[in-house]
PDB file of N, CA and C in Angstrom:
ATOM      1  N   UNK A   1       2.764   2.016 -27.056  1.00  0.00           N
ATOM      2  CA  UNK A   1       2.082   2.385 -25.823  1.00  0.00           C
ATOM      3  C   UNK A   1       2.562   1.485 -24.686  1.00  0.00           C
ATOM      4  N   UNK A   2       3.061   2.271 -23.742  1.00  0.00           N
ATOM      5  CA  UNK A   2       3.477   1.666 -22.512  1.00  0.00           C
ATOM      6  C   UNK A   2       2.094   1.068 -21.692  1.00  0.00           C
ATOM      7  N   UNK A   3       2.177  -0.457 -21.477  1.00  0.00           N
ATOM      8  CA  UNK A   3       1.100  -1.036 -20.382  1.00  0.00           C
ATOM      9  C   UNK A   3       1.199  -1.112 -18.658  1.00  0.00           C
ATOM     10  N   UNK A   4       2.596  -0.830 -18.905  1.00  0.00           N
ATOM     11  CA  UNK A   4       3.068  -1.074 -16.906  1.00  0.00           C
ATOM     12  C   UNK A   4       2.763   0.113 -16.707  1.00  0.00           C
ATOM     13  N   UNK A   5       2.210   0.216 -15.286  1.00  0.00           N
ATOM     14  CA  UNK A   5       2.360   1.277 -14.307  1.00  0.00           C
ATOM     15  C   UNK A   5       3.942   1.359 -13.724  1.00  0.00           C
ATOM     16  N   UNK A   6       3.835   2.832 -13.497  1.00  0.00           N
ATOM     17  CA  UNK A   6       5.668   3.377 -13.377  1.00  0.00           C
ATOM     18  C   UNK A   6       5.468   3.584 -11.663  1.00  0.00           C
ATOM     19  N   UNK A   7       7.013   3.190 -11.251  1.00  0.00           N
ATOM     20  CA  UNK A   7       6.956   3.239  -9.805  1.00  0.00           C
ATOM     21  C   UNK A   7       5.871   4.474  -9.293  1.00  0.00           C
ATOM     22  N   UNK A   8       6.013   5.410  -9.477  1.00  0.00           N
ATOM     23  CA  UNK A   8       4.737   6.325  -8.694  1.00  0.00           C
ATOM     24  C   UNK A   8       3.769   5.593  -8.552  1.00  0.00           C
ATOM     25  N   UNK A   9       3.211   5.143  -9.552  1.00  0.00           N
ATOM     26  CA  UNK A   9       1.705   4.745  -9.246  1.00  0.00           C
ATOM     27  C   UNK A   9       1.105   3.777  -8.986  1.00  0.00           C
ATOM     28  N   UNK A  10       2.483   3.050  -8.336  1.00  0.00           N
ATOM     29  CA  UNK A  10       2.898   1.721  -7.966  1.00  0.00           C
ATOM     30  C   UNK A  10       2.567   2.370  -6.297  1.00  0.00           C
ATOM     31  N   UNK A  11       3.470   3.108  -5.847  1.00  0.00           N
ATOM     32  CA  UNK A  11       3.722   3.718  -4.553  1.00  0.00           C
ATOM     33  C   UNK A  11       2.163   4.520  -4.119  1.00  0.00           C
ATOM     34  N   UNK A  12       1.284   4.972  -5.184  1.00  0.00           N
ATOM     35  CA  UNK A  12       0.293   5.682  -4.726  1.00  0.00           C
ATOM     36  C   UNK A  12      -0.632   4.342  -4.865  1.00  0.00           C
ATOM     37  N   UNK A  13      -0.177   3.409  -5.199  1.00  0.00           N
ATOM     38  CA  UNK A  13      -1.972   1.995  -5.016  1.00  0.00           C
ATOM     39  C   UNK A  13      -1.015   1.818  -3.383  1.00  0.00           C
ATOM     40  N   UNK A  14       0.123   1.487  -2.938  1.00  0.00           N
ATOM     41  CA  UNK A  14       0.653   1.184  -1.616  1.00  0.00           C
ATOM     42  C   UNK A  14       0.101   1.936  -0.830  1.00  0.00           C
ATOM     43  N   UNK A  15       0.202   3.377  -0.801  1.00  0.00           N
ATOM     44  CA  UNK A  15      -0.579   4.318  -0.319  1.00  0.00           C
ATOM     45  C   UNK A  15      -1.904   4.101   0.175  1.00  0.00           C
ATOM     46  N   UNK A  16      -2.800   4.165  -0.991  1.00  0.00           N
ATOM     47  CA  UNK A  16      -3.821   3.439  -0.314  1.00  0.00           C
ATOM     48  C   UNK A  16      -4.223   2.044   0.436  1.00  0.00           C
ATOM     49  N   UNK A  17      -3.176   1.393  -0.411  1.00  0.00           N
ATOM     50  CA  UNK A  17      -3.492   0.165   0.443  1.00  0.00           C
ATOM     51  C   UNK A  17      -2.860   0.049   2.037  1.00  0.00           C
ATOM     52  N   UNK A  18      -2.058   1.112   2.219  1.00  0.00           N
ATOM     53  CA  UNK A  18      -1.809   1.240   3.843  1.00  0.00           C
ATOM     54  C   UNK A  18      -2.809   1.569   4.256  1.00  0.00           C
ATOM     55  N   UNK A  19      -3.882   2.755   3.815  1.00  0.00           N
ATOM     56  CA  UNK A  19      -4.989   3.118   4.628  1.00  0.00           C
ATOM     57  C   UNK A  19      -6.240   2.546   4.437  1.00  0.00           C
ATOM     58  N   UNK A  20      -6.091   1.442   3.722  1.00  0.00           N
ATOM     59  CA  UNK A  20      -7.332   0.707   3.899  1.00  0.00           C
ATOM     60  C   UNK A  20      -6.567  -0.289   4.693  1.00  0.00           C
ATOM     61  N   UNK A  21      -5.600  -0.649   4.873  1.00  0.00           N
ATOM     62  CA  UNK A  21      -5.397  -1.575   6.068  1.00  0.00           C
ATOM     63  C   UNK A  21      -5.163  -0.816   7.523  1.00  0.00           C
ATOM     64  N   UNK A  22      -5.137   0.103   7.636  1.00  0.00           N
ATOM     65  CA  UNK A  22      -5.078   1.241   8.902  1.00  0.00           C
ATOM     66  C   UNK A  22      -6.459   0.840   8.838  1.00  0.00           C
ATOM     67  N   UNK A  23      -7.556   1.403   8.318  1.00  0.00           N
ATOM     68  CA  UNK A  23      -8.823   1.300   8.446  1.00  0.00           C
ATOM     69  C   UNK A  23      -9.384   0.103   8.805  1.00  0.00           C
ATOM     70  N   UNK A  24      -9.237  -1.284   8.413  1.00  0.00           N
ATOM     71  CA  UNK A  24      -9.750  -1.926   8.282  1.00  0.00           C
ATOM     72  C   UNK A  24      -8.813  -3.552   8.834  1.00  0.00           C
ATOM     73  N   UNK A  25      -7.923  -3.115   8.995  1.00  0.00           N
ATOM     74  CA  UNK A  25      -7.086  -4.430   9.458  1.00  0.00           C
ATOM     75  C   UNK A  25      -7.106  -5.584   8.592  1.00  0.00           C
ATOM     76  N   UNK A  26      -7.385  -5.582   7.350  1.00  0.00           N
ATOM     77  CA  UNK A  26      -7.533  -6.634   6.378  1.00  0.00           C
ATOM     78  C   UNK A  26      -6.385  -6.447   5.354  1.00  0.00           C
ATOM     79  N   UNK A  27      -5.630  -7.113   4.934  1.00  0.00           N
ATOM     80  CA  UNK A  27      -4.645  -6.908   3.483  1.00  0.00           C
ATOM     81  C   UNK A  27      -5.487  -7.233   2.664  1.00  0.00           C
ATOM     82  N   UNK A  28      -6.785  -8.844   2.570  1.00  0.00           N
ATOM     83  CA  UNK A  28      -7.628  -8.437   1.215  1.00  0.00           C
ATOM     84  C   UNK A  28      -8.320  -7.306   0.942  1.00  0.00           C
ATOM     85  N   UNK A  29      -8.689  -6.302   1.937  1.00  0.00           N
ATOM     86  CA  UNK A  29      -9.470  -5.494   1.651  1.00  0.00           C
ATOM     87  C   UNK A  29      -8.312  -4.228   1.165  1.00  0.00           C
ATOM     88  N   UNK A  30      -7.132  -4.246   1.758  1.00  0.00           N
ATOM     89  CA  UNK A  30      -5.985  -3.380   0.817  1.00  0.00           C
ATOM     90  C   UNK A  30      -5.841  -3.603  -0.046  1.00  0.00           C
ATOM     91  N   UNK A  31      -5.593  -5.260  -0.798  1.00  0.00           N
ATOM     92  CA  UNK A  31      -5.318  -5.621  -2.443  1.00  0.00           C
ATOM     93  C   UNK A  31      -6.646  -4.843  -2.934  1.00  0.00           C
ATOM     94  N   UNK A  32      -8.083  -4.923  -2.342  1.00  0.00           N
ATOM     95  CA  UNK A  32      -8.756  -4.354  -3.334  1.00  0.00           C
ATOM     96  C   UNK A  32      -9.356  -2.930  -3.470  1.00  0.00           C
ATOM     97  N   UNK A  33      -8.591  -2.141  -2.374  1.00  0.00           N
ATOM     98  CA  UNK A  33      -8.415  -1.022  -2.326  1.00  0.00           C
ATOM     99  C   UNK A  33      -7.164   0.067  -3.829  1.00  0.00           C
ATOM    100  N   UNK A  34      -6.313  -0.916  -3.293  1.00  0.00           N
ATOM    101  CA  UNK A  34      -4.986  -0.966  -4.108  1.00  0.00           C
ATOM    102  C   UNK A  34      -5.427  -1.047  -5.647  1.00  0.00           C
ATOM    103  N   UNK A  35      -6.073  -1.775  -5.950  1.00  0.00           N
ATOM    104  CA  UNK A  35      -6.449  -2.568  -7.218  1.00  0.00           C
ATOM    105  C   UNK A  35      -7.644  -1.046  -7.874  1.00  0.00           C
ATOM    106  N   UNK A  36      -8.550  -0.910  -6.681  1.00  0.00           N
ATOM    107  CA  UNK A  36      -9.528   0.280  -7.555  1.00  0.00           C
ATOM    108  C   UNK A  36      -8.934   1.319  -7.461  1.00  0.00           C
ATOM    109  N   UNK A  37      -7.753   1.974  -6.284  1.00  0.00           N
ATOM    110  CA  UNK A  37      -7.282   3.252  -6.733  1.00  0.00           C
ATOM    111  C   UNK A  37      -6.683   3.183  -8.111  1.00  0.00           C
ATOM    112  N   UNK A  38      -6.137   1.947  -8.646  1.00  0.00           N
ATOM    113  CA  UNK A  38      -5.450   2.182 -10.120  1.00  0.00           C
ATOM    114  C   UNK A  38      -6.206   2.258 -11.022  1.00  0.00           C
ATOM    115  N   UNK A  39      -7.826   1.590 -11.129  1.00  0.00           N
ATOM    116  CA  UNK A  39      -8.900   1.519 -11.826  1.00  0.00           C
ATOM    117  C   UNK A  39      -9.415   3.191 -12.268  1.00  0.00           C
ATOM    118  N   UNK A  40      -9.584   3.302 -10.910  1.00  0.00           N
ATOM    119  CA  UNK A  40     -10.164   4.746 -10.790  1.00  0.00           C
ATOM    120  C   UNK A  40      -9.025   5.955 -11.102  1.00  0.00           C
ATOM    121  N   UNK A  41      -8.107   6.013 -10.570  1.00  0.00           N
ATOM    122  CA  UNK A  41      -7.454   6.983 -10.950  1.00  0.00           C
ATOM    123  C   UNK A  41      -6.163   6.844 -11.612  1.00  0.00           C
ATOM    124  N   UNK A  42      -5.772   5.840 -12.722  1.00  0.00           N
ATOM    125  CA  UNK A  42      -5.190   5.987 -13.886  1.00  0.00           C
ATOM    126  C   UNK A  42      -6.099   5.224 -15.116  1.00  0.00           C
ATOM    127  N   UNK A  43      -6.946   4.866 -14.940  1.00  0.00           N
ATOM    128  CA  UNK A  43      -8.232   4.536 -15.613  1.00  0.00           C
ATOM    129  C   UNK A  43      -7.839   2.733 -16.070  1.00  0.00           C
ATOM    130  N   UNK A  44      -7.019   2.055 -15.420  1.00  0.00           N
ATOM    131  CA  UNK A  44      -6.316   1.360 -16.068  1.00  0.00           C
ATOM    132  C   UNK A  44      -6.788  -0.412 -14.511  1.00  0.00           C
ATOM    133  N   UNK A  45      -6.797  -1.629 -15.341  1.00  0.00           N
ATOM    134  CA  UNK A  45      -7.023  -2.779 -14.626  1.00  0.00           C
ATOM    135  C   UNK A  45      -5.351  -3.217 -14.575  1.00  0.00           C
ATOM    136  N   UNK A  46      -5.252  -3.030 -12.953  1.00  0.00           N
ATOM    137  CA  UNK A  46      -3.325  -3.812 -13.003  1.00  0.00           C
ATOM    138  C   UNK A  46      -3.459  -5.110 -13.085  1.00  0.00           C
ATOM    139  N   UNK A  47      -2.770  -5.338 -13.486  1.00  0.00           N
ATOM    140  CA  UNK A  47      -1.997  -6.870 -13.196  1.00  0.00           C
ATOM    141  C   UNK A  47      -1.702  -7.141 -12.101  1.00  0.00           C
ATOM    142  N   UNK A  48      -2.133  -8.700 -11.426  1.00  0.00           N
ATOM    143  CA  UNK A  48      -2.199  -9.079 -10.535  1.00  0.00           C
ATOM    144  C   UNK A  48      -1.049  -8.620  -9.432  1.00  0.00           C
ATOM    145  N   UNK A  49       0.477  -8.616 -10.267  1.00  0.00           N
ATOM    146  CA  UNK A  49       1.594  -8.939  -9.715  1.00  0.00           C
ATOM    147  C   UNK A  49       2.010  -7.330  -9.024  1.00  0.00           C
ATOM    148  N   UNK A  50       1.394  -6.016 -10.131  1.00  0.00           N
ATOM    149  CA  UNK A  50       1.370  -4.866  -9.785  1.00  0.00           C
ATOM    150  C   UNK A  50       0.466  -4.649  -8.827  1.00  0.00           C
ATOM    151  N   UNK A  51      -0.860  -5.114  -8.446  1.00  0.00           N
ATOM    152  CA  UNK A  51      -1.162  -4.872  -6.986  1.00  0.00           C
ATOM    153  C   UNK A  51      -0.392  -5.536  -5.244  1.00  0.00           C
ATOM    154  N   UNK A  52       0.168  -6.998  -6.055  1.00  0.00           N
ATOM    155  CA  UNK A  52       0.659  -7.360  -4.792  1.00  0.00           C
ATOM    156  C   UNK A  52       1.906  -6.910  -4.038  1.00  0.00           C
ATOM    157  N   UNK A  53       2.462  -6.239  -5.393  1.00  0.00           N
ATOM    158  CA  UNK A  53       3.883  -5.569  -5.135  1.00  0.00           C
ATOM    159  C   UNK A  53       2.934  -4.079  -4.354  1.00  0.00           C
ATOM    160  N   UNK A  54       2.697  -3.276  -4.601  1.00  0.00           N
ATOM    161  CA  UNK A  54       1.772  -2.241  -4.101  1.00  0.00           C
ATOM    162  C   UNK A  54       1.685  -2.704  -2.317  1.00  0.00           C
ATOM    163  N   UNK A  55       0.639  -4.117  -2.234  1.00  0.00           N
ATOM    164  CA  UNK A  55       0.550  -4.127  -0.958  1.00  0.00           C
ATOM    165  C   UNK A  55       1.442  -4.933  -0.201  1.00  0.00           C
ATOM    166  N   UNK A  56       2.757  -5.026  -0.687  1.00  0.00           N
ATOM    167  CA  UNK A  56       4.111  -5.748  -0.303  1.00  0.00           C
ATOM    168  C   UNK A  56       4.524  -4.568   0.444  1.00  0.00           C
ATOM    169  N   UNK A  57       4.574  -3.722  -0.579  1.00  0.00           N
ATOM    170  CA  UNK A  57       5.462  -1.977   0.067  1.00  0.00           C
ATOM    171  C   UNK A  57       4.930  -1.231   0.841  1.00  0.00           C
ATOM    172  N   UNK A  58       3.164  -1.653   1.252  1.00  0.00           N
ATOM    173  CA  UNK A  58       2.070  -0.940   2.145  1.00  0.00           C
ATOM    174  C   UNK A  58       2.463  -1.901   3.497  1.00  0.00           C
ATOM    175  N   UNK A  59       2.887  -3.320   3.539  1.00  0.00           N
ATOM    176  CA  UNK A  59       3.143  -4.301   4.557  1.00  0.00           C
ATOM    177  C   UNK A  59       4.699  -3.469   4.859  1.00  0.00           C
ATOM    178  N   UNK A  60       5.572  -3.381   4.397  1.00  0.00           N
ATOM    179  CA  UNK A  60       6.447  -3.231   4.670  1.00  0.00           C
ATOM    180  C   UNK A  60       6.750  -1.393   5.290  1.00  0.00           C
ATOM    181  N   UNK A  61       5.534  -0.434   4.827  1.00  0.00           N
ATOM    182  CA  UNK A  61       5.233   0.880   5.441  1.00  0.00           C
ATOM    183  C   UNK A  61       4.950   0.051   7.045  1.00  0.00           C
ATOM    184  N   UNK A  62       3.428  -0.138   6.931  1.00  0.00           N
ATOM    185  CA  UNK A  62       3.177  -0.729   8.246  1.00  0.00           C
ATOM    186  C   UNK A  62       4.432  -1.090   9.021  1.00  0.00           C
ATOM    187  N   UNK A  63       5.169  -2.156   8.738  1.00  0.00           N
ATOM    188  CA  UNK A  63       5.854  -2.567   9.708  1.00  0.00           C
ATOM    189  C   UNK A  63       6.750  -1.495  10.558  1.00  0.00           C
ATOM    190  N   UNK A  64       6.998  -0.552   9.237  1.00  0.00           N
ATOM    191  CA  UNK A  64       7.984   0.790   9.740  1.00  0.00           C
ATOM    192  C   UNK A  64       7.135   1.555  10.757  1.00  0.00           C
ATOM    193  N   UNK A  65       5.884   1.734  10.755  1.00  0.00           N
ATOM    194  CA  UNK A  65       4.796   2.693  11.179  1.00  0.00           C
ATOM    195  C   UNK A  65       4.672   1.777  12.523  1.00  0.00           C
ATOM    196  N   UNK A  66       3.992   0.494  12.788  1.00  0.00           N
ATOM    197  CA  UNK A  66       4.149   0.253  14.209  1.00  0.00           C
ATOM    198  C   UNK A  66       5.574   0.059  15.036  1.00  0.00           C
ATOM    199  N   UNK A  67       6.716  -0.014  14.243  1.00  0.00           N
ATOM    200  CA  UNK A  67       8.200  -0.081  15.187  1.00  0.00           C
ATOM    201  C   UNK A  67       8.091   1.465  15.563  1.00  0.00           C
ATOM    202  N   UNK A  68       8.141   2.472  14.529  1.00  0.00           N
ATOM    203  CA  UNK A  68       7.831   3.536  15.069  1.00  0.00           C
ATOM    204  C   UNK A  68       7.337   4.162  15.918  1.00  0.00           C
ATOM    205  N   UNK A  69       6.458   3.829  16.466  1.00  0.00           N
ATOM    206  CA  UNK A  69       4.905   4.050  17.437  1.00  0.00           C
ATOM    207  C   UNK A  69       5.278   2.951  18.667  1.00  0.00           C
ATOM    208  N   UNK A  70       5.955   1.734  17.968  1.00  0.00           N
ATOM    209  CA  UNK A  70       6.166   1.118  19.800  1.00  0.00           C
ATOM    210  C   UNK A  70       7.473   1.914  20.483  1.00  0.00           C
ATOM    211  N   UNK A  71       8.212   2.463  19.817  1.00  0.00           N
ATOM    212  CA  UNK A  71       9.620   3.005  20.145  1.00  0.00           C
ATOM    213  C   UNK A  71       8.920   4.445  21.191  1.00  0.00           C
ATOM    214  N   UNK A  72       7.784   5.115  20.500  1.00  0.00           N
ATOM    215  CA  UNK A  72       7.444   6.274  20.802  1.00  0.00           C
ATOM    216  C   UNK A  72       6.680   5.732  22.388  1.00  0.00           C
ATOM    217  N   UNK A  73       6.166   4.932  22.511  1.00  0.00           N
ATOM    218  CA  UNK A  73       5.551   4.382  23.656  1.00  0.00           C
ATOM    219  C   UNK A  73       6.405   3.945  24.859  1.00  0.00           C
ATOM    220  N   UNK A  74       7.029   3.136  24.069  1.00  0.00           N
ATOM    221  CA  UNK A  74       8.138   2.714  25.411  1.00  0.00           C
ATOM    222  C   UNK A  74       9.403   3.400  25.357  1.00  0.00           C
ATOM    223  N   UNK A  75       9.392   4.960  24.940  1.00  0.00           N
ATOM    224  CA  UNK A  75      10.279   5.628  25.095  1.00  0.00           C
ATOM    225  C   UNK A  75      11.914   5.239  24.936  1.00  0.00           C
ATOM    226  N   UNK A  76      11.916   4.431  23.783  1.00  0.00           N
ATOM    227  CA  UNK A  76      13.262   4.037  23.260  1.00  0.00           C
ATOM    228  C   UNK A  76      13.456   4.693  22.584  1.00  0.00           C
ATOM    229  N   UNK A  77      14.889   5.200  22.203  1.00  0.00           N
ATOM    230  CA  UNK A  77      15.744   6.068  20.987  1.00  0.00           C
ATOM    231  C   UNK A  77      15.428   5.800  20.312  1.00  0.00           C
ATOM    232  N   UNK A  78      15.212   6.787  18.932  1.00  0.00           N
ATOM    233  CA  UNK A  78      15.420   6.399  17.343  1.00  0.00           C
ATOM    234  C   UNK A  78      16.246   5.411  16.956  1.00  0.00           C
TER     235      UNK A  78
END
């Protein structure tokens, strides 16, 4: 029996943990966003290192998401 979570469901705790930090402006409150979407919906407690990687790749969405949005504002090229 496999114990790791497989990149998907690595990418879907990031997922949420972008929108609990959209929501909420907190990364602890993303790690523990991150942490119960895997609880709850693969029924499974990650390992520490699998949530922080999760909200590594949700920090690193963000960063893409506000360069995005300042480019769109101050009307700079792609």
């Amino acid at each position: 029996m496999n114990n790791y979570l497989t990149d998907a469901q690595i990418n879907e705790m990031a997922d949420a943990a972008f929108t609990a930090y959209e929501m909420s402006c907190s990364w602890g409150r993303a790690f523990e966003d991150a942490r119960d979407h895997a609880v709850n919906e693969f029924g499974v407690i990650p390992r520490k290192s699998a949530v922080l990687l999760a909200v590594k790749l949700a920090k690193v969405q963000w960063a893409h998401e506000t360069k995005r949005v300042r480019r769109i504002v101050t009307g700079e090229p792609a």
